[in-house]
PDB file of N, CA and C in Angstrom:
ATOM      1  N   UNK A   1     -13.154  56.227 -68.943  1.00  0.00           N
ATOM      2  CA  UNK A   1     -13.538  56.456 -67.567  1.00  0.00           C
ATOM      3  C   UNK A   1     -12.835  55.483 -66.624  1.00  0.00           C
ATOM      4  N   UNK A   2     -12.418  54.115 -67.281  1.00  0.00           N
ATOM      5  CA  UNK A   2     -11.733  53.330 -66.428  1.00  0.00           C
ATOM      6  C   UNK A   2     -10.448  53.920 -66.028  1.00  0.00           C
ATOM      7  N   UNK A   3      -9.322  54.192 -67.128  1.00  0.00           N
ATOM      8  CA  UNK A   3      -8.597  54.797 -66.732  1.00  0.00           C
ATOM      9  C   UNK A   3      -8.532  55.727 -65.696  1.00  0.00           C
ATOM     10  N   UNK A   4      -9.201  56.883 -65.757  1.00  0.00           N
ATOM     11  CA  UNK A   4      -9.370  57.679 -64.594  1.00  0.00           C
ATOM     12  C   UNK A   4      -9.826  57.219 -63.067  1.00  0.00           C
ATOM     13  N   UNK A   5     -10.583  56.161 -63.076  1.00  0.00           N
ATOM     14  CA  UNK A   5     -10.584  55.154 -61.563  1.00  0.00           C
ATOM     15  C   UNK A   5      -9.306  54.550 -61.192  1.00  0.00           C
ATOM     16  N   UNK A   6      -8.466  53.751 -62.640  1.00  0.00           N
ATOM     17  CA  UNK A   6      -6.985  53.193 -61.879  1.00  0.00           C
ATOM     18  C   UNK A   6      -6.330  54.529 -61.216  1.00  0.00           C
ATOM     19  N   UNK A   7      -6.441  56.073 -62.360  1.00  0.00           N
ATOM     20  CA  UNK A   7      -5.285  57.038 -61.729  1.00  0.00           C
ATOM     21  C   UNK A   7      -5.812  57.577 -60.443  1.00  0.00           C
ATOM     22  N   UNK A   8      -6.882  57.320 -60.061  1.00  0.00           N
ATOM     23  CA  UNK A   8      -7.272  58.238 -58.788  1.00  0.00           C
ATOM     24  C   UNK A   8      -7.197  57.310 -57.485  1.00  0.00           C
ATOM     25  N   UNK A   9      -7.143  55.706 -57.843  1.00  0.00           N
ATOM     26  CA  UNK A   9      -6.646  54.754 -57.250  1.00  0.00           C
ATOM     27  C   UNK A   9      -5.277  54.439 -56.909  1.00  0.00           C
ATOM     28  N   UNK A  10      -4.523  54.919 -58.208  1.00  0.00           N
ATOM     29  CA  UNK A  10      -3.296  54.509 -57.695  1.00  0.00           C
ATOM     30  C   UNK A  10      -2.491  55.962 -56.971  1.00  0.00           C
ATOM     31  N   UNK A  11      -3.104  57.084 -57.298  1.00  0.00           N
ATOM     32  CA  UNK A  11      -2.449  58.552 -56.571  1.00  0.00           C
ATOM     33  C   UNK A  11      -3.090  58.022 -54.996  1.00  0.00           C
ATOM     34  N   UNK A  12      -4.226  57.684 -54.653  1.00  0.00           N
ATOM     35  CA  UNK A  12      -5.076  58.041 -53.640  1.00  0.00           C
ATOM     36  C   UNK A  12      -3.651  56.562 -52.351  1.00  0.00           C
ATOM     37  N   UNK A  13      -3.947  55.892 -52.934  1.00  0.00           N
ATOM     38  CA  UNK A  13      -2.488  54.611 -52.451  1.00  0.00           C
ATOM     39  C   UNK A  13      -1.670  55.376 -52.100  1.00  0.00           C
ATOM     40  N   UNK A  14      -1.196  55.882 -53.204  1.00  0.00           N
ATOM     41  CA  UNK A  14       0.561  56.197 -53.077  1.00  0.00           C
ATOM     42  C   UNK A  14       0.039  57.504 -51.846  1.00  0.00           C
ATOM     43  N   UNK A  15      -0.617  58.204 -52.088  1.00  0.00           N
ATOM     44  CA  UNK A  15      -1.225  59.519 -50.409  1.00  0.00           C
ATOM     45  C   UNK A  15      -1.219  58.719 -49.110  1.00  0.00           C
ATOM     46  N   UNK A  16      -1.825  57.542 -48.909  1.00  0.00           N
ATOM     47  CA  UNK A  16      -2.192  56.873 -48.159  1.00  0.00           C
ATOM     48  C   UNK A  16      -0.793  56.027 -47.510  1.00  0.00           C
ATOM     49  N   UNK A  17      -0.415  55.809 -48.264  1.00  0.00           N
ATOM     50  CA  UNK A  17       0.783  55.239 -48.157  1.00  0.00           C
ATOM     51  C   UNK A  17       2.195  56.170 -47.487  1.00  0.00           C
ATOM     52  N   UNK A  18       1.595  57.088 -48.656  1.00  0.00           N
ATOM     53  CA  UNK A  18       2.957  58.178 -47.587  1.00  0.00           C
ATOM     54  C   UNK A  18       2.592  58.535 -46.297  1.00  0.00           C
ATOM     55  N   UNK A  19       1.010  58.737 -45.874  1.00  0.00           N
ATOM     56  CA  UNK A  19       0.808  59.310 -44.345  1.00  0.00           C
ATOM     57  C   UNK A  19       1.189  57.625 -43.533  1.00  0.00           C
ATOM     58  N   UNK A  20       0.690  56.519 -44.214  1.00  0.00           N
ATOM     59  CA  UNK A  20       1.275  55.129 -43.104  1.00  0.00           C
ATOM     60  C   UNK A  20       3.121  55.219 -42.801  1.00  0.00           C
ATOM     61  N   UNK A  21       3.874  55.937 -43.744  1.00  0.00           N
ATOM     62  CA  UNK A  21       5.285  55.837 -43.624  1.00  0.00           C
ATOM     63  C   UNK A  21       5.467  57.362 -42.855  1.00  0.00           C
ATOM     64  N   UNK A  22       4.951  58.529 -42.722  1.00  0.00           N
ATOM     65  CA  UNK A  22       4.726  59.478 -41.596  1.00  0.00           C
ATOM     66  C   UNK A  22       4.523  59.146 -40.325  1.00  0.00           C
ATOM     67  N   UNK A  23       3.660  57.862 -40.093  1.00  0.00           N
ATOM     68  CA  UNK A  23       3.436  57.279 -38.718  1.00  0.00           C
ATOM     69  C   UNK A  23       3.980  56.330 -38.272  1.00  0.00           C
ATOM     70  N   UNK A  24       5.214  55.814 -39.686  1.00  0.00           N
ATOM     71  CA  UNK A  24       6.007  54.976 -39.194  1.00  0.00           C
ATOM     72  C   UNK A  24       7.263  55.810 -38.521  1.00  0.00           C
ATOM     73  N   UNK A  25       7.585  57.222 -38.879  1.00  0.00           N
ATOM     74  CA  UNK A  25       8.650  57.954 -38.808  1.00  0.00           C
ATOM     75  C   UNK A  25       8.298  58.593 -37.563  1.00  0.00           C
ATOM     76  N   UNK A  26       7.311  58.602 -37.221  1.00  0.00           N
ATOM     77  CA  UNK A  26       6.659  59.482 -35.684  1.00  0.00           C
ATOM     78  C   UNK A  26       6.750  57.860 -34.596  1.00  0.00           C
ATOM     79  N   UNK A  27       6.678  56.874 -35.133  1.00  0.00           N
ATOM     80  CA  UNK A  27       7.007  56.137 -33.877  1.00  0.00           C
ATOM     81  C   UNK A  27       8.427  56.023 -33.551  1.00  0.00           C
ATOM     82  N   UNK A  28       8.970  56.111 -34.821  1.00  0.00           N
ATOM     83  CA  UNK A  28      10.967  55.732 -34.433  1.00  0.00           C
ATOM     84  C   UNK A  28      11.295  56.592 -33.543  1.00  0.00           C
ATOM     85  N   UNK A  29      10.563  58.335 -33.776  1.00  0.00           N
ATOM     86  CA  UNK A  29      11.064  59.051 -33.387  1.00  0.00           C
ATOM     87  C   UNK A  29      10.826  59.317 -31.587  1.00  0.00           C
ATOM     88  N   UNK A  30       9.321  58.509 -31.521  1.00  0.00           N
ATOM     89  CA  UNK A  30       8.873  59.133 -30.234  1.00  0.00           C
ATOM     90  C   UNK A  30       9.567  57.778 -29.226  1.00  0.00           C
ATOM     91  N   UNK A  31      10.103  56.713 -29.888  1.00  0.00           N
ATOM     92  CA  UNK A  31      10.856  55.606 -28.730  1.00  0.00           C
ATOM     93  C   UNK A  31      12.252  55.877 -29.173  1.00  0.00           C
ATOM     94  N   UNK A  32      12.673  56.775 -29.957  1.00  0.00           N
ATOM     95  CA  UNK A  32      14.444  57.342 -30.168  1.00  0.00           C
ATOM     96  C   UNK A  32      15.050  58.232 -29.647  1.00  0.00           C
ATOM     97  N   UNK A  33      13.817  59.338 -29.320  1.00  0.00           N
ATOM     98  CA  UNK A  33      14.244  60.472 -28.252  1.00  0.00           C
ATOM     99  C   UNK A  33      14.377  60.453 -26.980  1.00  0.00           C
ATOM    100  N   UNK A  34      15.377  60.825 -26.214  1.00  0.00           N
ATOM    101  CA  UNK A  34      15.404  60.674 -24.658  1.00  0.00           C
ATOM    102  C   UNK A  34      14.534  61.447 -24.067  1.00  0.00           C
ATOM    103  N   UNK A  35      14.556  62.569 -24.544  1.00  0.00           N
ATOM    104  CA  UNK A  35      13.799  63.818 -23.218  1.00  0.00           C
ATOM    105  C   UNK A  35      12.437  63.406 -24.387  1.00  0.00           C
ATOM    106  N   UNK A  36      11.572  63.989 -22.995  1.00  0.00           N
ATOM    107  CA  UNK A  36       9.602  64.412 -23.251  1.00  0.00           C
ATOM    108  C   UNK A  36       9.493  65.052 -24.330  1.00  0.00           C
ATOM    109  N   UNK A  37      10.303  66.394 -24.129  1.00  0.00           N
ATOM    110  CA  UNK A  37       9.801  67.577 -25.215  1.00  0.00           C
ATOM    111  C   UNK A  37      10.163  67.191 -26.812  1.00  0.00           C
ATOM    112  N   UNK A  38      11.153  66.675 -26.814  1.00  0.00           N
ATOM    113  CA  UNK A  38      11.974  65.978 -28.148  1.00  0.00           C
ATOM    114  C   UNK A  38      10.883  64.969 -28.869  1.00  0.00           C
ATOM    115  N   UNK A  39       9.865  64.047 -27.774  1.00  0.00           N
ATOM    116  CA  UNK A  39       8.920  62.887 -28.169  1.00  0.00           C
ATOM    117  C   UNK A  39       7.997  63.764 -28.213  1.00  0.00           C
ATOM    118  N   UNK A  40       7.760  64.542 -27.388  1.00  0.00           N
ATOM    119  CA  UNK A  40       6.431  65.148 -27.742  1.00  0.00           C
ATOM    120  C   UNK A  40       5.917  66.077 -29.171  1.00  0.00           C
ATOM    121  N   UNK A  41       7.685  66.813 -29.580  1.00  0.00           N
ATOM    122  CA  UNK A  41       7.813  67.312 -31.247  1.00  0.00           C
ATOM    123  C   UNK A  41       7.019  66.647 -32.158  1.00  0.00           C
ATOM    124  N   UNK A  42       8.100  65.142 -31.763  1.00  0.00           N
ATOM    125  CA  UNK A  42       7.987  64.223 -32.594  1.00  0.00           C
ATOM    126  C   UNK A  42       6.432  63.609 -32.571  1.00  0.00           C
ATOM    127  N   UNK A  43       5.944  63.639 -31.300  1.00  0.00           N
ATOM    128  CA  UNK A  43       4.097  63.093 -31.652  1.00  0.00           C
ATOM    129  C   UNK A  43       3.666  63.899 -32.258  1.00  0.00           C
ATOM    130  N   UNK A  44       4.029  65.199 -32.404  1.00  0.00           N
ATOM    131  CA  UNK A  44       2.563  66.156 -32.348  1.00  0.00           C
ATOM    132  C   UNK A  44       2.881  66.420 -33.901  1.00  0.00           C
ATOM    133  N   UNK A  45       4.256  66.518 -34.515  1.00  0.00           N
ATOM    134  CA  UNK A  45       4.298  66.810 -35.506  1.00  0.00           C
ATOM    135  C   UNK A  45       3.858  66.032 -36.547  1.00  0.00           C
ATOM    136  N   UNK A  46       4.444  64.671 -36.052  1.00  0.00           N
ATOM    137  CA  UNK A  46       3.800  62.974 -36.761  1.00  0.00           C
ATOM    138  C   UNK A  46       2.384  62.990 -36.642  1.00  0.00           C
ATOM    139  N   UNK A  47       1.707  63.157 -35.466  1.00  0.00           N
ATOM    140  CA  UNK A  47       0.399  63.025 -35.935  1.00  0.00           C
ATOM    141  C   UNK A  47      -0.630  63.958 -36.820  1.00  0.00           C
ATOM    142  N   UNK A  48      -0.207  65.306 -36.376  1.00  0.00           N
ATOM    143  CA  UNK A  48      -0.639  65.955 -37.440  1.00  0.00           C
ATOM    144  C   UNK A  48      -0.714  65.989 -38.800  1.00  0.00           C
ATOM    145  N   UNK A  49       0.815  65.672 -39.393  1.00  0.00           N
ATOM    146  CA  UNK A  49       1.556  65.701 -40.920  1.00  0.00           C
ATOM    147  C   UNK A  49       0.793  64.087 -41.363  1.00  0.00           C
ATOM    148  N   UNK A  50       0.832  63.032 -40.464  1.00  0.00           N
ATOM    149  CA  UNK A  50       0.614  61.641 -40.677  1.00  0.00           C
ATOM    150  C   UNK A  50      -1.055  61.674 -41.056  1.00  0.00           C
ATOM    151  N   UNK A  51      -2.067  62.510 -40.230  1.00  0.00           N
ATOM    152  CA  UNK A  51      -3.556  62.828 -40.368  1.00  0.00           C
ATOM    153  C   UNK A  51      -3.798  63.063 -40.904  1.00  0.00           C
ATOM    154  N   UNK A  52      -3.420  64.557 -41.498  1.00  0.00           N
ATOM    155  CA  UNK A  52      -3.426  65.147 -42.889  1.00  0.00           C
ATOM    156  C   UNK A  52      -3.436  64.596 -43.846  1.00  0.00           C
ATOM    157  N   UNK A  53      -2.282  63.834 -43.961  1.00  0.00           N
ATOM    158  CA  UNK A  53      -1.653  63.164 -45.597  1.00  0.00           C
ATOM    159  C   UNK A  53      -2.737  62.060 -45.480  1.00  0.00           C
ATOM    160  N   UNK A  54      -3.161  61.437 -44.713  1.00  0.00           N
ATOM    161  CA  UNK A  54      -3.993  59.934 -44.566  1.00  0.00           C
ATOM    162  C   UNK A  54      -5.625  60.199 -45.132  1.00  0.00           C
ATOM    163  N   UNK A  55      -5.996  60.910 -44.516  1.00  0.00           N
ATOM    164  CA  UNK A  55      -7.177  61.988 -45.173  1.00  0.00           C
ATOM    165  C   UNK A  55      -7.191  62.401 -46.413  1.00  0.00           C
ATOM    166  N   UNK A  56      -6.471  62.955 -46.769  1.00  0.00           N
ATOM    167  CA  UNK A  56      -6.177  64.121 -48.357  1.00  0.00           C
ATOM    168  C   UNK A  56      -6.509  62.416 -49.092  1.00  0.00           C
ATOM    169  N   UNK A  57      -5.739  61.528 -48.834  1.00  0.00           N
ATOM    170  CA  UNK A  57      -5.625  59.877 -49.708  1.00  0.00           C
ATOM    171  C   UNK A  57      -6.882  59.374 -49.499  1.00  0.00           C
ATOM    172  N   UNK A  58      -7.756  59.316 -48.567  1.00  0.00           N
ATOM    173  CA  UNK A  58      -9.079  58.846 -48.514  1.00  0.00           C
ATOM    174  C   UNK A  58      -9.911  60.166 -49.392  1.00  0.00           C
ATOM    175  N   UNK A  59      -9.629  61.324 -49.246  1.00  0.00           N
ATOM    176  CA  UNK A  59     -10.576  62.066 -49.971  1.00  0.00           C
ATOM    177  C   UNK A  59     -10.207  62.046 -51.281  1.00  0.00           C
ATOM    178  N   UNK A  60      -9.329  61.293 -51.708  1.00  0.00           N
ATOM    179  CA  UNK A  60      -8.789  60.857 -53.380  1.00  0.00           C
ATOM    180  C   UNK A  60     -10.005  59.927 -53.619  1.00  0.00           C
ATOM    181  N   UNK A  61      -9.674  58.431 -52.839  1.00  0.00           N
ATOM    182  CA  UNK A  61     -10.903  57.530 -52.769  1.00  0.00           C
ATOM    183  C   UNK A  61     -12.371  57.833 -52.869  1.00  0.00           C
ATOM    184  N   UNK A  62     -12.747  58.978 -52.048  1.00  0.00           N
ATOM    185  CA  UNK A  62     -14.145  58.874 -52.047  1.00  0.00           C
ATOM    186  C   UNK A  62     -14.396  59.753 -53.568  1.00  0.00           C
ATOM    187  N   UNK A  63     -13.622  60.784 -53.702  1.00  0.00           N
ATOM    188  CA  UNK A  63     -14.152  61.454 -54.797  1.00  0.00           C
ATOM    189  C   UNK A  63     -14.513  62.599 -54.258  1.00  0.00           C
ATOM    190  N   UNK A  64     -15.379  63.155 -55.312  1.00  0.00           N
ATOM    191  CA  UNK A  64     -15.737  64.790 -54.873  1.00  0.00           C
ATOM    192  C   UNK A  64     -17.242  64.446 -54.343  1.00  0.00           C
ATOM    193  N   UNK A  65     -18.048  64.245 -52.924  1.00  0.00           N
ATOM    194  CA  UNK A  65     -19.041  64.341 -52.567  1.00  0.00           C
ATOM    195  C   UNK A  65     -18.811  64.779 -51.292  1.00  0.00           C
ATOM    196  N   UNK A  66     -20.175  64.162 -50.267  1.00  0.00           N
ATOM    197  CA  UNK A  66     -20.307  65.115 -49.221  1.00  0.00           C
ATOM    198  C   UNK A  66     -19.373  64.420 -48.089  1.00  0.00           C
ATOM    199  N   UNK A  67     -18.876  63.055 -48.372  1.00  0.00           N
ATOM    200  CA  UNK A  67     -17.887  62.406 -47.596  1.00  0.00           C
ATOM    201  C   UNK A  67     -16.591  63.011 -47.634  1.00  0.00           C
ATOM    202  N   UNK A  68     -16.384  63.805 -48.296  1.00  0.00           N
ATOM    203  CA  UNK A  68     -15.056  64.941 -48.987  1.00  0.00           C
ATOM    204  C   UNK A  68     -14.838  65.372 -48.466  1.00  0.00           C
ATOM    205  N   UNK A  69     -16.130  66.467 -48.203  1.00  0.00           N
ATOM    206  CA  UNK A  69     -16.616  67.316 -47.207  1.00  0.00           C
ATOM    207  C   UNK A  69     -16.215  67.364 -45.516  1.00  0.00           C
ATOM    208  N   UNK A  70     -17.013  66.122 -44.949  1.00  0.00           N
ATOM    209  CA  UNK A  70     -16.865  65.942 -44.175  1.00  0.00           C
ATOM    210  C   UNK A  70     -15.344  65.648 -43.438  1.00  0.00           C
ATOM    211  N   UNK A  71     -14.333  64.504 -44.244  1.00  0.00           N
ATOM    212  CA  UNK A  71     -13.019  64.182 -44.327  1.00  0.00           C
ATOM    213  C   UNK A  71     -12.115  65.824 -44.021  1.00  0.00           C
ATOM    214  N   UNK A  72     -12.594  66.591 -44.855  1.00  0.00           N
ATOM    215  CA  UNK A  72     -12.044  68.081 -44.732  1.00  0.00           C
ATOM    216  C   UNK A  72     -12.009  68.529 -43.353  1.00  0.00           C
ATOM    217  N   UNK A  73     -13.157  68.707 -42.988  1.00  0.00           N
ATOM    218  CA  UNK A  73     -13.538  68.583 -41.678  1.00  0.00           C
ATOM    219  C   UNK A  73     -12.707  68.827 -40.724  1.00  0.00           C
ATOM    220  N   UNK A  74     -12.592  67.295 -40.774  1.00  0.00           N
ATOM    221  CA  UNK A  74     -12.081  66.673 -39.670  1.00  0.00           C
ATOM    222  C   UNK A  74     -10.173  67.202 -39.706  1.00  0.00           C
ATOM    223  N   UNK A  75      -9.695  66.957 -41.206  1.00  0.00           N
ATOM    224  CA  UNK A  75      -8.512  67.826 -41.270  1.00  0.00           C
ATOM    225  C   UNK A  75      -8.599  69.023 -40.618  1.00  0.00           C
ATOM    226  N   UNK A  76      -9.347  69.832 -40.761  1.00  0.00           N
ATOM    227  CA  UNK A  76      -9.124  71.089 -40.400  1.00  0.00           C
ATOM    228  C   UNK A  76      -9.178  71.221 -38.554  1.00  0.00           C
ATOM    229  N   UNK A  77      -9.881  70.548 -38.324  1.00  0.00           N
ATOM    230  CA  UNK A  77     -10.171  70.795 -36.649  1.00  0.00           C
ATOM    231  C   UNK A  77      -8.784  69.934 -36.196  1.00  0.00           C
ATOM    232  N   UNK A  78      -7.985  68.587 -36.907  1.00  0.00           N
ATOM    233  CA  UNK A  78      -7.383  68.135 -36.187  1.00  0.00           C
ATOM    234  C   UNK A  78      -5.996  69.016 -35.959  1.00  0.00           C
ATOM    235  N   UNK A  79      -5.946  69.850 -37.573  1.00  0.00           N
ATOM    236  CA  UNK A  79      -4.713  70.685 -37.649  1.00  0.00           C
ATOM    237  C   UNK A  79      -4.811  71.832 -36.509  1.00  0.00           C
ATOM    238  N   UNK A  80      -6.036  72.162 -36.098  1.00  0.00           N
ATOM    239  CA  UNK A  80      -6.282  72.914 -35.252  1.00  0.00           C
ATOM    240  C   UNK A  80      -5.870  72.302 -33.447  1.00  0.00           C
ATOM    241  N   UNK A  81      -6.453  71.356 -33.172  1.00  0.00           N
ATOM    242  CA  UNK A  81      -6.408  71.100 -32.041  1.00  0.00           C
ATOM    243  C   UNK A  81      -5.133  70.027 -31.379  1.00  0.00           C
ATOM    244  N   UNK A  82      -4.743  69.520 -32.555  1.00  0.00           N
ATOM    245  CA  UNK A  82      -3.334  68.545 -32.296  1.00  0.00           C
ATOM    246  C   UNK A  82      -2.480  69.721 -31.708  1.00  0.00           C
ATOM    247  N   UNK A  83      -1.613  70.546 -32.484  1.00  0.00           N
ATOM    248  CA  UNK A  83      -0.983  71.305 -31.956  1.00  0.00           C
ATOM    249  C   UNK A  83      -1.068  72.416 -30.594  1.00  0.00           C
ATOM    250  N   UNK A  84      -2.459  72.948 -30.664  1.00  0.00           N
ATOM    251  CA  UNK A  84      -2.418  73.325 -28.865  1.00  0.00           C
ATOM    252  C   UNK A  84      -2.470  72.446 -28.142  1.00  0.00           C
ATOM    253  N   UNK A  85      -3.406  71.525 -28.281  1.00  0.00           N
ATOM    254  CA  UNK A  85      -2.918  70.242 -26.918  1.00  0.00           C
ATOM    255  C   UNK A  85      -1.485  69.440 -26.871  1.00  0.00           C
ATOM    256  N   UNK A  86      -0.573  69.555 -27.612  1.00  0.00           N
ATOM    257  CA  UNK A  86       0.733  69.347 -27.533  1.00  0.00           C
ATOM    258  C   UNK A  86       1.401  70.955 -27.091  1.00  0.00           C
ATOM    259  N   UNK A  87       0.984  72.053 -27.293  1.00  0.00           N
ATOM    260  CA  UNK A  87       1.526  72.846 -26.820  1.00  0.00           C
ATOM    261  C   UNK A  87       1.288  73.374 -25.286  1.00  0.00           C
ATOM    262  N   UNK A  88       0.020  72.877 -24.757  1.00  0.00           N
ATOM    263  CA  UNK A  88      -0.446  73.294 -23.668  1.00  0.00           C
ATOM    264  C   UNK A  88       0.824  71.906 -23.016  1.00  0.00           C
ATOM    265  N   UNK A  89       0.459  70.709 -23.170  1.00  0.00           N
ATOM    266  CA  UNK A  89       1.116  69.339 -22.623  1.00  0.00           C
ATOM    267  C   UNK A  89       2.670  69.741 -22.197  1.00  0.00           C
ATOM    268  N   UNK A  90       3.043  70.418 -23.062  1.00  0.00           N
ATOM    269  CA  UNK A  90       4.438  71.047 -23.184  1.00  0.00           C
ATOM    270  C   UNK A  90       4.850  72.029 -22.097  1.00  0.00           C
ATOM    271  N   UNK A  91       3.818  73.211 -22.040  1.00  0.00           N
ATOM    272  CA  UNK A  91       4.086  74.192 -21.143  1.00  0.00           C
ATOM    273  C   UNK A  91       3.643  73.360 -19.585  1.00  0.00           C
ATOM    274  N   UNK A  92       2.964  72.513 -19.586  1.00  0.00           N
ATOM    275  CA  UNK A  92       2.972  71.563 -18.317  1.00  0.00           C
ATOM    276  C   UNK A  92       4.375  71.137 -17.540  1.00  0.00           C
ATOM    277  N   UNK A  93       4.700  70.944 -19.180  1.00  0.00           N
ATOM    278  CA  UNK A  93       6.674  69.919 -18.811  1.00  0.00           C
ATOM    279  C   UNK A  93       7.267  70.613 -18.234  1.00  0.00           C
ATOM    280  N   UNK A  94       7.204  72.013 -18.754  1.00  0.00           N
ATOM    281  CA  UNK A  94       8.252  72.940 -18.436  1.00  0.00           C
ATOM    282  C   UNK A  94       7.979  73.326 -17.040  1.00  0.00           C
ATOM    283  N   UNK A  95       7.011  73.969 -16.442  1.00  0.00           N
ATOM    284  CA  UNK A  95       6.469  74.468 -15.601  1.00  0.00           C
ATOM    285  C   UNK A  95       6.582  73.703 -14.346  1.00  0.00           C
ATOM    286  N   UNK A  96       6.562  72.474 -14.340  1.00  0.00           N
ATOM    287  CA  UNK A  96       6.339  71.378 -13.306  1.00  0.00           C
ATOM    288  C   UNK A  96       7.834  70.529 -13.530  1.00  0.00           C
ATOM    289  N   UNK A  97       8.920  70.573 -14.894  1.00  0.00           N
ATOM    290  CA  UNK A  97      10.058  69.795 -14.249  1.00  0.00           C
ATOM    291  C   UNK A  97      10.999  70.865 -13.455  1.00  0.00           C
ATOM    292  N   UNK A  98      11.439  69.917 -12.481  1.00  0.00           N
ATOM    293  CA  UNK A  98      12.444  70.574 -11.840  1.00  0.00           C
ATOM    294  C   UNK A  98      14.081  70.662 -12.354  1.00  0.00           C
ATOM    295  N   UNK A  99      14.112  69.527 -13.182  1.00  0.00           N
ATOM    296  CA  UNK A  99      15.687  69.401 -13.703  1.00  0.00           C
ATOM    297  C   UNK A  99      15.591  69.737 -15.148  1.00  0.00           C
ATOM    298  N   UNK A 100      14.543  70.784 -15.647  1.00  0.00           N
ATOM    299  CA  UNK A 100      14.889  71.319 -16.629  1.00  0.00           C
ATOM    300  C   UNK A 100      15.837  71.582 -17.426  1.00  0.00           C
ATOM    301  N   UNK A 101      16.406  72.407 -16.642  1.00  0.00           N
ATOM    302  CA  UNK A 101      18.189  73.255 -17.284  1.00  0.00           C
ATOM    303  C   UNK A 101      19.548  71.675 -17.183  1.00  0.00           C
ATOM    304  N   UNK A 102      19.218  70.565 -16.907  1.00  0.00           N
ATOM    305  CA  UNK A 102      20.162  69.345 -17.395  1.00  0.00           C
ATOM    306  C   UNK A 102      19.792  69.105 -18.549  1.00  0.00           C
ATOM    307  N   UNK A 103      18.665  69.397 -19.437  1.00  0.00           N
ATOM    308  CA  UNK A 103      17.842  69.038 -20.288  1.00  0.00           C
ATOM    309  C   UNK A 103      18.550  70.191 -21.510  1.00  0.00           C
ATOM    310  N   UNK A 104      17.804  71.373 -21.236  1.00  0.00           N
ATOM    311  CA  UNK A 104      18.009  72.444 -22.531  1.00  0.00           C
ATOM    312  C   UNK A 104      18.459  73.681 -21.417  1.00  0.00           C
ATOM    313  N   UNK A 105      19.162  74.891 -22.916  1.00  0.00           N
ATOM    314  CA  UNK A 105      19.673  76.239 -22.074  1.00  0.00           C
ATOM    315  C   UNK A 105      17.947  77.168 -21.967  1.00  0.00           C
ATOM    316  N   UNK A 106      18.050  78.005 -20.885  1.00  0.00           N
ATOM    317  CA  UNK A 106      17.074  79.158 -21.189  1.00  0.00           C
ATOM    318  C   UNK A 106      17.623  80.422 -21.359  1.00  0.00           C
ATOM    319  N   UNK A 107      17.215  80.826 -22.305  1.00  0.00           N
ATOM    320  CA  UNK A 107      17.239  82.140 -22.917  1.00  0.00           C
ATOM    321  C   UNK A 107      16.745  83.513 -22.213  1.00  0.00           C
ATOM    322  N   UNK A 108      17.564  84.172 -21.990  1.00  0.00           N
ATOM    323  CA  UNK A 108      16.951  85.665 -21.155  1.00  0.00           C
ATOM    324  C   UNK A 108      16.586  86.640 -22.528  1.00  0.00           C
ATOM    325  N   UNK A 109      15.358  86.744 -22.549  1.00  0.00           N
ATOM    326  CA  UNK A 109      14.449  87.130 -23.419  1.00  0.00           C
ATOM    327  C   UNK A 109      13.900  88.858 -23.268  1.00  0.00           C
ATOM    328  N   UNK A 110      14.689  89.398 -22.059  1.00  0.00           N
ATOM    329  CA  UNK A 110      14.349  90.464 -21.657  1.00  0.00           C
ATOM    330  C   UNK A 110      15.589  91.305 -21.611  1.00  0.00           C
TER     331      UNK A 110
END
């Protein structure tokens, strides 16, 4: 039984560890990019992918109970709500910059 505490200890680390190096890769990215929309990719994608993975590694830690549960949770609503509030934030950018088109091309879609 010991054994099985080091392996669920040392997987639950190495999870934990990869979402701290996800949030190290979402900061390079969000002070490396020039334009908004490029940092804002880069937050929304980092925090999501970085949340996820950080979670899944604590729900290694706790084990299978109702703290599991809950941890799930919270994954699920953040995967949910990170990305529209970066997508709404986004359609703000667009809508309200004026020097857009120095930035990116637009596409005639019609």
């Amino acid at each position: 039984m010991e054994v099985f505490e080091w392996i669920r200890f040392l997987v639950g680390s190495a999870v934990l560890f990869t979402g701290l190096c996800i949030f190290a890769l979402e900061m390079i990215g969000v002070y490396r990019f020039q334009y908004v929309l490029n940092r804002m990719h880069a937050a929304a994608m980092g925090d999501t992918l970085g949340i996820g993975v950080s979670l899944v590694g604590l729900m290694i830690f706790s084990g299978f109970n109702f703290t599991t549960l809950k941890l799930s949770l919270i994954v699920i609503f953040l995967w949910m709500a990170s990305p529209v509030s970066s997508h709404l934030i986004t359609r703000l950018e667009i809508t309200t910059n004026e020097k857009l088109d120095q930035y990116c091309e637009k596409e005639d879609l019609g």
